[in-house]
PDB file of N, CA and C in Angstrom:
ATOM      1  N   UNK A   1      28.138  -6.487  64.148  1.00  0.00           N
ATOM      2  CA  UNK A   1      26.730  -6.199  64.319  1.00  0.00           C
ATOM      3  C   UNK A   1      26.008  -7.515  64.616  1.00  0.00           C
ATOM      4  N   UNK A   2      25.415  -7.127  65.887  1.00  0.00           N
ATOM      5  CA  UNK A   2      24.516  -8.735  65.923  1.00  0.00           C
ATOM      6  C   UNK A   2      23.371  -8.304  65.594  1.00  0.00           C
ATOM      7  N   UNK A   3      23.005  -9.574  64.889  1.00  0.00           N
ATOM      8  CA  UNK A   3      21.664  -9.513  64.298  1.00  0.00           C
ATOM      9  C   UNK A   3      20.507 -10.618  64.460  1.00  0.00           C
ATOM     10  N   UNK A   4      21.150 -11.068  65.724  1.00  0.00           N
ATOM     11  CA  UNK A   4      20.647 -12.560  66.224  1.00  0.00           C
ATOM     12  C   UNK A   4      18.981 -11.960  66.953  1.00  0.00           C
ATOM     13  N   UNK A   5      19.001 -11.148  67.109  1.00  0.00           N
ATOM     14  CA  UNK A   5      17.005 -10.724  67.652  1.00  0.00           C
ATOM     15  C   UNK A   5      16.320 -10.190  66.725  1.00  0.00           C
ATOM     16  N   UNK A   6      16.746  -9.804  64.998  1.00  0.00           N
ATOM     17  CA  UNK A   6      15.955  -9.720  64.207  1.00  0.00           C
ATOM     18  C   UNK A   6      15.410 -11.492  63.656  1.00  0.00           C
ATOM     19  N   UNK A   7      14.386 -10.726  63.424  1.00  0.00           N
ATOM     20  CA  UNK A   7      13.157 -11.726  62.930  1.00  0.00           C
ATOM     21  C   UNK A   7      13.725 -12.186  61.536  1.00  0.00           C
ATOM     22  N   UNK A   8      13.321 -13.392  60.676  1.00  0.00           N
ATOM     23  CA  UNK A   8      13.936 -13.877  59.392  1.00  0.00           C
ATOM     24  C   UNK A   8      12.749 -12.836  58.542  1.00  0.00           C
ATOM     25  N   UNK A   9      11.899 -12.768  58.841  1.00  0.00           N
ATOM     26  CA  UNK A   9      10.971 -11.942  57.649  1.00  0.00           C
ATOM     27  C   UNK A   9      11.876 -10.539  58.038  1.00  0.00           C
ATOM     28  N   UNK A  10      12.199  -9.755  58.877  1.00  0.00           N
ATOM     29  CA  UNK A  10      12.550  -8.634  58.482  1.00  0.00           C
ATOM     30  C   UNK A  10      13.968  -8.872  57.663  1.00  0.00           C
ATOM     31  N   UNK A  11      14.544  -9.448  57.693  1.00  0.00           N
ATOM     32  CA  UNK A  11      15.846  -9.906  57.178  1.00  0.00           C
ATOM     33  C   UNK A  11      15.727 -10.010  55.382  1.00  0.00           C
ATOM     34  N   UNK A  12      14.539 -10.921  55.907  1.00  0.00           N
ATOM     35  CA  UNK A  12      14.037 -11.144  54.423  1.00  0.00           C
ATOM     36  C   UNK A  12      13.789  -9.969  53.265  1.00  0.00           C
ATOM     37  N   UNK A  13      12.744  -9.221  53.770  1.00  0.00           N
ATOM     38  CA  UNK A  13      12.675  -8.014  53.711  1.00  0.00           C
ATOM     39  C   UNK A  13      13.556  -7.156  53.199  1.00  0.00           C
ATOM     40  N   UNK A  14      14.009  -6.507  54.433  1.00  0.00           N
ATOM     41  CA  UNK A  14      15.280  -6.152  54.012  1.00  0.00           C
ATOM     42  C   UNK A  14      15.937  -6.402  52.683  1.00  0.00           C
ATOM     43  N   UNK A  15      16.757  -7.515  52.823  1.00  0.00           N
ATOM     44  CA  UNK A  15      16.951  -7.930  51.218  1.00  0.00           C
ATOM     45  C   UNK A  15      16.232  -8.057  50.171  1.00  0.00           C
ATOM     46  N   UNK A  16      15.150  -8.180  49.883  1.00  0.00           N
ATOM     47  CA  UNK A  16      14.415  -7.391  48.917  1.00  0.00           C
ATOM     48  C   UNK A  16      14.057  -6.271  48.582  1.00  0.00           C
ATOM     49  N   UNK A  17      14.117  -5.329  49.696  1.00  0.00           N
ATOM     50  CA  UNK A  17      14.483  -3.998  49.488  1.00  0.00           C
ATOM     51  C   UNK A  17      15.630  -3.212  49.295  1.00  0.00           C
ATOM     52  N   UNK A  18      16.991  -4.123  49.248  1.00  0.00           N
ATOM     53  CA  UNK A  18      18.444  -3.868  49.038  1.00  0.00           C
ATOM     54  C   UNK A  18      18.510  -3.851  47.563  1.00  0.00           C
ATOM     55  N   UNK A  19      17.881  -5.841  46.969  1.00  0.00           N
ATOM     56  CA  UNK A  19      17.641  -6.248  45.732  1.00  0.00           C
ATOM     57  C   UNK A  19      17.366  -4.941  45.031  1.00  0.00           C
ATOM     58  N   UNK A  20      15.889  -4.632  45.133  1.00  0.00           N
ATOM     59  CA  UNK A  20      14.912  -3.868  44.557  1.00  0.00           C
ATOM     60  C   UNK A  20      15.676  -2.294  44.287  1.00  0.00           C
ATOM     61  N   UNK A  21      16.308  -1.812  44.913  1.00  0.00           N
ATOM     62  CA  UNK A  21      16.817  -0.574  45.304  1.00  0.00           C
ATOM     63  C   UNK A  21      18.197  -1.046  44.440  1.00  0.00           C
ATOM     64  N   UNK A  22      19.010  -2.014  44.185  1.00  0.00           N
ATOM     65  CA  UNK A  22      20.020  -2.365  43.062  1.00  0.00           C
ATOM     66  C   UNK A  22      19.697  -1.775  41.907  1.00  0.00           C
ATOM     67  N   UNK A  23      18.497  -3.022  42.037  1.00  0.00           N
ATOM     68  CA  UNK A  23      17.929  -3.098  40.155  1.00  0.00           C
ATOM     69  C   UNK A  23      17.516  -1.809  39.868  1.00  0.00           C
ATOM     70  N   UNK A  24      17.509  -1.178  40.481  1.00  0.00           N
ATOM     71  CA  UNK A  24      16.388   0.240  40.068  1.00  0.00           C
ATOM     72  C   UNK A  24      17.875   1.392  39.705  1.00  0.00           C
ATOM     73  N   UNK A  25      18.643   1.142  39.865  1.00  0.00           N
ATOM     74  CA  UNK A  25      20.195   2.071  40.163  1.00  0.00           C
ATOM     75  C   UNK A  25      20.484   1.731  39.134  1.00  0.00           C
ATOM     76  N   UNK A  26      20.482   0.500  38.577  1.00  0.00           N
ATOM     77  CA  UNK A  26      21.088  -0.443  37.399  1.00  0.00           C
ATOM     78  C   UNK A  26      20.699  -0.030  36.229  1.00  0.00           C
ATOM     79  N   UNK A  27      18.776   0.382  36.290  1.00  0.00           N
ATOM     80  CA  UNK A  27      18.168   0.841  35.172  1.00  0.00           C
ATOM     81  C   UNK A  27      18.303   2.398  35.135  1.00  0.00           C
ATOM     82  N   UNK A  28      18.838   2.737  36.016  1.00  0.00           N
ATOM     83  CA  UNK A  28      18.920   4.783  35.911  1.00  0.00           C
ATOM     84  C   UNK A  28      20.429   4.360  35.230  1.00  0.00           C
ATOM     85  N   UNK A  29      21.062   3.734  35.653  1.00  0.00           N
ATOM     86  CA  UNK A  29      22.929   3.831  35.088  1.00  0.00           C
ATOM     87  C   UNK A  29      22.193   3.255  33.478  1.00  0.00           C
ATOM     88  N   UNK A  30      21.976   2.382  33.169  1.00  0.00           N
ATOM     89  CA  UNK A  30      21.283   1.624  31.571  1.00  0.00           C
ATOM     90  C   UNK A  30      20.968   3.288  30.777  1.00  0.00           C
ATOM     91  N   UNK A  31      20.024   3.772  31.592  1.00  0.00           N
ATOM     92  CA  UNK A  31      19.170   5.066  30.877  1.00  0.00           C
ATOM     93  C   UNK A  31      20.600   6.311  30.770  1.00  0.00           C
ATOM     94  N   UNK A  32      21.050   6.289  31.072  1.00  0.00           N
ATOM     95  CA  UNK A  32      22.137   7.272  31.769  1.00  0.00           C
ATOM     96  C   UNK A  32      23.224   7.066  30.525  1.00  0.00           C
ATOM     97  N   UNK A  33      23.277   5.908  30.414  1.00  0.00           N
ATOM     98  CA  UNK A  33      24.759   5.652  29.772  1.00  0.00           C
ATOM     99  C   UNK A  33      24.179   5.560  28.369  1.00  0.00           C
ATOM    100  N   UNK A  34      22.360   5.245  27.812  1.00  0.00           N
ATOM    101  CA  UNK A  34      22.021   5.593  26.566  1.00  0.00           C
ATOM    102  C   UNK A  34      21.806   6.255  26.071  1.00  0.00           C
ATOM    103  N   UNK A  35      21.668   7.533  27.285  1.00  0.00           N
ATOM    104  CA  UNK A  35      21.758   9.032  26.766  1.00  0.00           C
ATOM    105  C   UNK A  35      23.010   9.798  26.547  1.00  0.00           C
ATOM    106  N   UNK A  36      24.116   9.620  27.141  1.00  0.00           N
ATOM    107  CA  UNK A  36      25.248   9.827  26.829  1.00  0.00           C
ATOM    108  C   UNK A  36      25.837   9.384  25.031  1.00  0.00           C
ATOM    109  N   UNK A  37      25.062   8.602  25.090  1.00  0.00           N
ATOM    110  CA  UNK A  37      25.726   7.689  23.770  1.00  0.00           C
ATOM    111  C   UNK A  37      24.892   8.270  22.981  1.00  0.00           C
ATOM    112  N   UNK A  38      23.308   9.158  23.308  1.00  0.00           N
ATOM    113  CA  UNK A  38      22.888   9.858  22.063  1.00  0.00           C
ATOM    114  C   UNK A  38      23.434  10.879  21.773  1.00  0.00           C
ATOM    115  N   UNK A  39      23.729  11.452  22.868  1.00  0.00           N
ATOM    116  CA  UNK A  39      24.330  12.647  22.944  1.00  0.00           C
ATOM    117  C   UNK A  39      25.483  12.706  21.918  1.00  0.00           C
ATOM    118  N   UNK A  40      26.874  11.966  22.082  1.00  0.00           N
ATOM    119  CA  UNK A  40      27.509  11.829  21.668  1.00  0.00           C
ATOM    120  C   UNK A  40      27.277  11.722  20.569  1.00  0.00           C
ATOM    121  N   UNK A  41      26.718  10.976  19.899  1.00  0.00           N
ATOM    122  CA  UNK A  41      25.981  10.248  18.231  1.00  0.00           C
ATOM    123  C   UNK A  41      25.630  11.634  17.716  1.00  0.00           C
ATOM    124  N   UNK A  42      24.384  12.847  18.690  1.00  0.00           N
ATOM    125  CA  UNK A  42      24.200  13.779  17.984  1.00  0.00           C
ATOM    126  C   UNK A  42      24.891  14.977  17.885  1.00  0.00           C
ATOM    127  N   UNK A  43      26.286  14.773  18.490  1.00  0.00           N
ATOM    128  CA  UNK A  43      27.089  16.035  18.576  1.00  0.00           C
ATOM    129  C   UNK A  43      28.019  15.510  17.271  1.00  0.00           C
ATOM    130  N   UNK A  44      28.696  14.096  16.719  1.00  0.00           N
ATOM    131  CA  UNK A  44      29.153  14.159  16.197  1.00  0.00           C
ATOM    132  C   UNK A  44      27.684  13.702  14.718  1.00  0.00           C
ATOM    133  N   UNK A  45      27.078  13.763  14.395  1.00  0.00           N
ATOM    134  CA  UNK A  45      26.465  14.425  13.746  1.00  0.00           C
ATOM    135  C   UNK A  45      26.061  15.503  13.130  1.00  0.00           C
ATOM    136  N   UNK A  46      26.220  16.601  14.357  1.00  0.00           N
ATOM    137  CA  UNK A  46      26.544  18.142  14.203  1.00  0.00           C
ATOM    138  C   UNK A  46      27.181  18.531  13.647  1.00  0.00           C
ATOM    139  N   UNK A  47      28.728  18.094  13.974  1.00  0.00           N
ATOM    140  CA  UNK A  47      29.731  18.115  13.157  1.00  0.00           C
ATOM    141  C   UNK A  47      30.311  17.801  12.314  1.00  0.00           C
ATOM    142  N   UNK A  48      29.697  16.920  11.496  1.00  0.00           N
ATOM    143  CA  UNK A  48      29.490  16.326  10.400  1.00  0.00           C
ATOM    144  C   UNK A  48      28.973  17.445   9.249  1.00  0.00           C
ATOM    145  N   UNK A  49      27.820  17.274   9.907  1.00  0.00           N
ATOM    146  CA  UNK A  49      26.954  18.674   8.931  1.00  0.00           C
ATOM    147  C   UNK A  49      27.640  19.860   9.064  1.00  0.00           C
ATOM    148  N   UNK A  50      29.178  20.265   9.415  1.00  0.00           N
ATOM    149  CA  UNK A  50      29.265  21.951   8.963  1.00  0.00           C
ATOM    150  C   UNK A  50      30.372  22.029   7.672  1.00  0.00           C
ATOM    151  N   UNK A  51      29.688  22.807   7.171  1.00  0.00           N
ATOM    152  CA  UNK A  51      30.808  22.611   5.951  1.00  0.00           C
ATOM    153  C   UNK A  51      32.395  22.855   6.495  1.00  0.00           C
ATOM    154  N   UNK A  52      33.250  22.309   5.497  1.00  0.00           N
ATOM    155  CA  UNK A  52      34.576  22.370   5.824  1.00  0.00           C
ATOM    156  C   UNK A  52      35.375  23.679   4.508  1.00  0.00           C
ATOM    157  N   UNK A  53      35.897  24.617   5.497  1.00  0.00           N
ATOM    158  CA  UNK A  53      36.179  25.836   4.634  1.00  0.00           C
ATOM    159  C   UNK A  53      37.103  25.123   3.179  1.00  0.00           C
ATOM    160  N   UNK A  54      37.206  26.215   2.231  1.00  0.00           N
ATOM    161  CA  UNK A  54      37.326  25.855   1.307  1.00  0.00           C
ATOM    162  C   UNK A  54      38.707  26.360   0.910  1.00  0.00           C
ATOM    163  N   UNK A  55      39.848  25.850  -0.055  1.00  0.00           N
ATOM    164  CA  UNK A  55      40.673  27.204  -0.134  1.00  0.00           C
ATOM    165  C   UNK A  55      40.822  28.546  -0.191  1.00  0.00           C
ATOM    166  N   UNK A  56      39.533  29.109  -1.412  1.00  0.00           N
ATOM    167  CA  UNK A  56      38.778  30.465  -1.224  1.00  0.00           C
ATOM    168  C   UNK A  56      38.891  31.188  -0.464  1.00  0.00           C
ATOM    169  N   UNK A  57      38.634  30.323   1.029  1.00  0.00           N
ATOM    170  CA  UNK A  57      38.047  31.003   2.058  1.00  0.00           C
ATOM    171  C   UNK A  57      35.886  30.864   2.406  1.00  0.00           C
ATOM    172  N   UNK A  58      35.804  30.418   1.103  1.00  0.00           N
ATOM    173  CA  UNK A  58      34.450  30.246   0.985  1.00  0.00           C
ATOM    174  C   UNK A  58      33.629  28.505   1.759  1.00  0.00           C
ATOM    175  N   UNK A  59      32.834  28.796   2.371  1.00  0.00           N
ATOM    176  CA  UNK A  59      32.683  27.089   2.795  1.00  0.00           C
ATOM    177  C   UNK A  59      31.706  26.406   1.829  1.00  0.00           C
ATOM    178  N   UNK A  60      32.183  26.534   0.493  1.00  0.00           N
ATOM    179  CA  UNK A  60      31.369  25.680   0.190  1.00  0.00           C
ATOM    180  C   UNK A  60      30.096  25.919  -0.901  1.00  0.00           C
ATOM    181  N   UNK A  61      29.221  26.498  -0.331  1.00  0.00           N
ATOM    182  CA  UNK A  61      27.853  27.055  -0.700  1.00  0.00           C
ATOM    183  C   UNK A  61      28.000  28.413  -1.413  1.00  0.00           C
ATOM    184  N   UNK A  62      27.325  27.952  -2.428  1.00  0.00           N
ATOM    185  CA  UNK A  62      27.265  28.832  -3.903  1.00  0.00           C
ATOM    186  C   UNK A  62      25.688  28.910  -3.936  1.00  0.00           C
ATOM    187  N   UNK A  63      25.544  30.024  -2.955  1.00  0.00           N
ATOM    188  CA  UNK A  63      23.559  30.166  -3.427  1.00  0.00           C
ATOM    189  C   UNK A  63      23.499  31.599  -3.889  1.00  0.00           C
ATOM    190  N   UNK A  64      22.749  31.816  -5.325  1.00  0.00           N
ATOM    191  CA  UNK A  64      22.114  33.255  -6.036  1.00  0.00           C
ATOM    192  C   UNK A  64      20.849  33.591  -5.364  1.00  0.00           C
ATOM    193  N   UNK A  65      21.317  34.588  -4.567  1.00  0.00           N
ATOM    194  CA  UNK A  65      20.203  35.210  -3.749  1.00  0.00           C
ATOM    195  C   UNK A  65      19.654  36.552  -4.322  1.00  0.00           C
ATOM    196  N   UNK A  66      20.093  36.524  -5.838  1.00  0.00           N
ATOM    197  CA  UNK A  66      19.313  37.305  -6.002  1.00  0.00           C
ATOM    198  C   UNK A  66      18.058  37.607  -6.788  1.00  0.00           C
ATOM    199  N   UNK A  67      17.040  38.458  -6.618  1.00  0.00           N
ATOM    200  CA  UNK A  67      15.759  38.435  -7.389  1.00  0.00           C
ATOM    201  C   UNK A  67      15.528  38.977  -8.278  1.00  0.00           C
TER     202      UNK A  67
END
């Protein structure tokens, strides 16, 4: 590709709009990959919180529901 009849400002240009258009990809992948990692954090959280069955058969929870 010749590029010997573009002007240095469009060149210039250009590469700051290559730059600019990086950094901006960089911060969606940043946002992207910290939501994944909440995600993750709150699924195994989830699973944390379910009770684990019991020999019984019962998981756990002993509530008198009655009035």
């Amino acid at each position: 590709m010749d590029i010997s009849a573009v002007s240095p400002e469009v060149l210039v240009r250009s590469t700051l709009r290559e730059q600019q258009a990086q950094a901006e990809l960089e911060a969606q992948v940043k946002v992207v990959k910290g939501a994944q990692e909440m995600q993750g954090d709150a699924i195994m959280a989830l699973m944390g919180a379910v009770p684990v069955p019991q020999p019984d058969g019962s998981l756990g929870h002993h509530v008198d529901v009655r009035v």
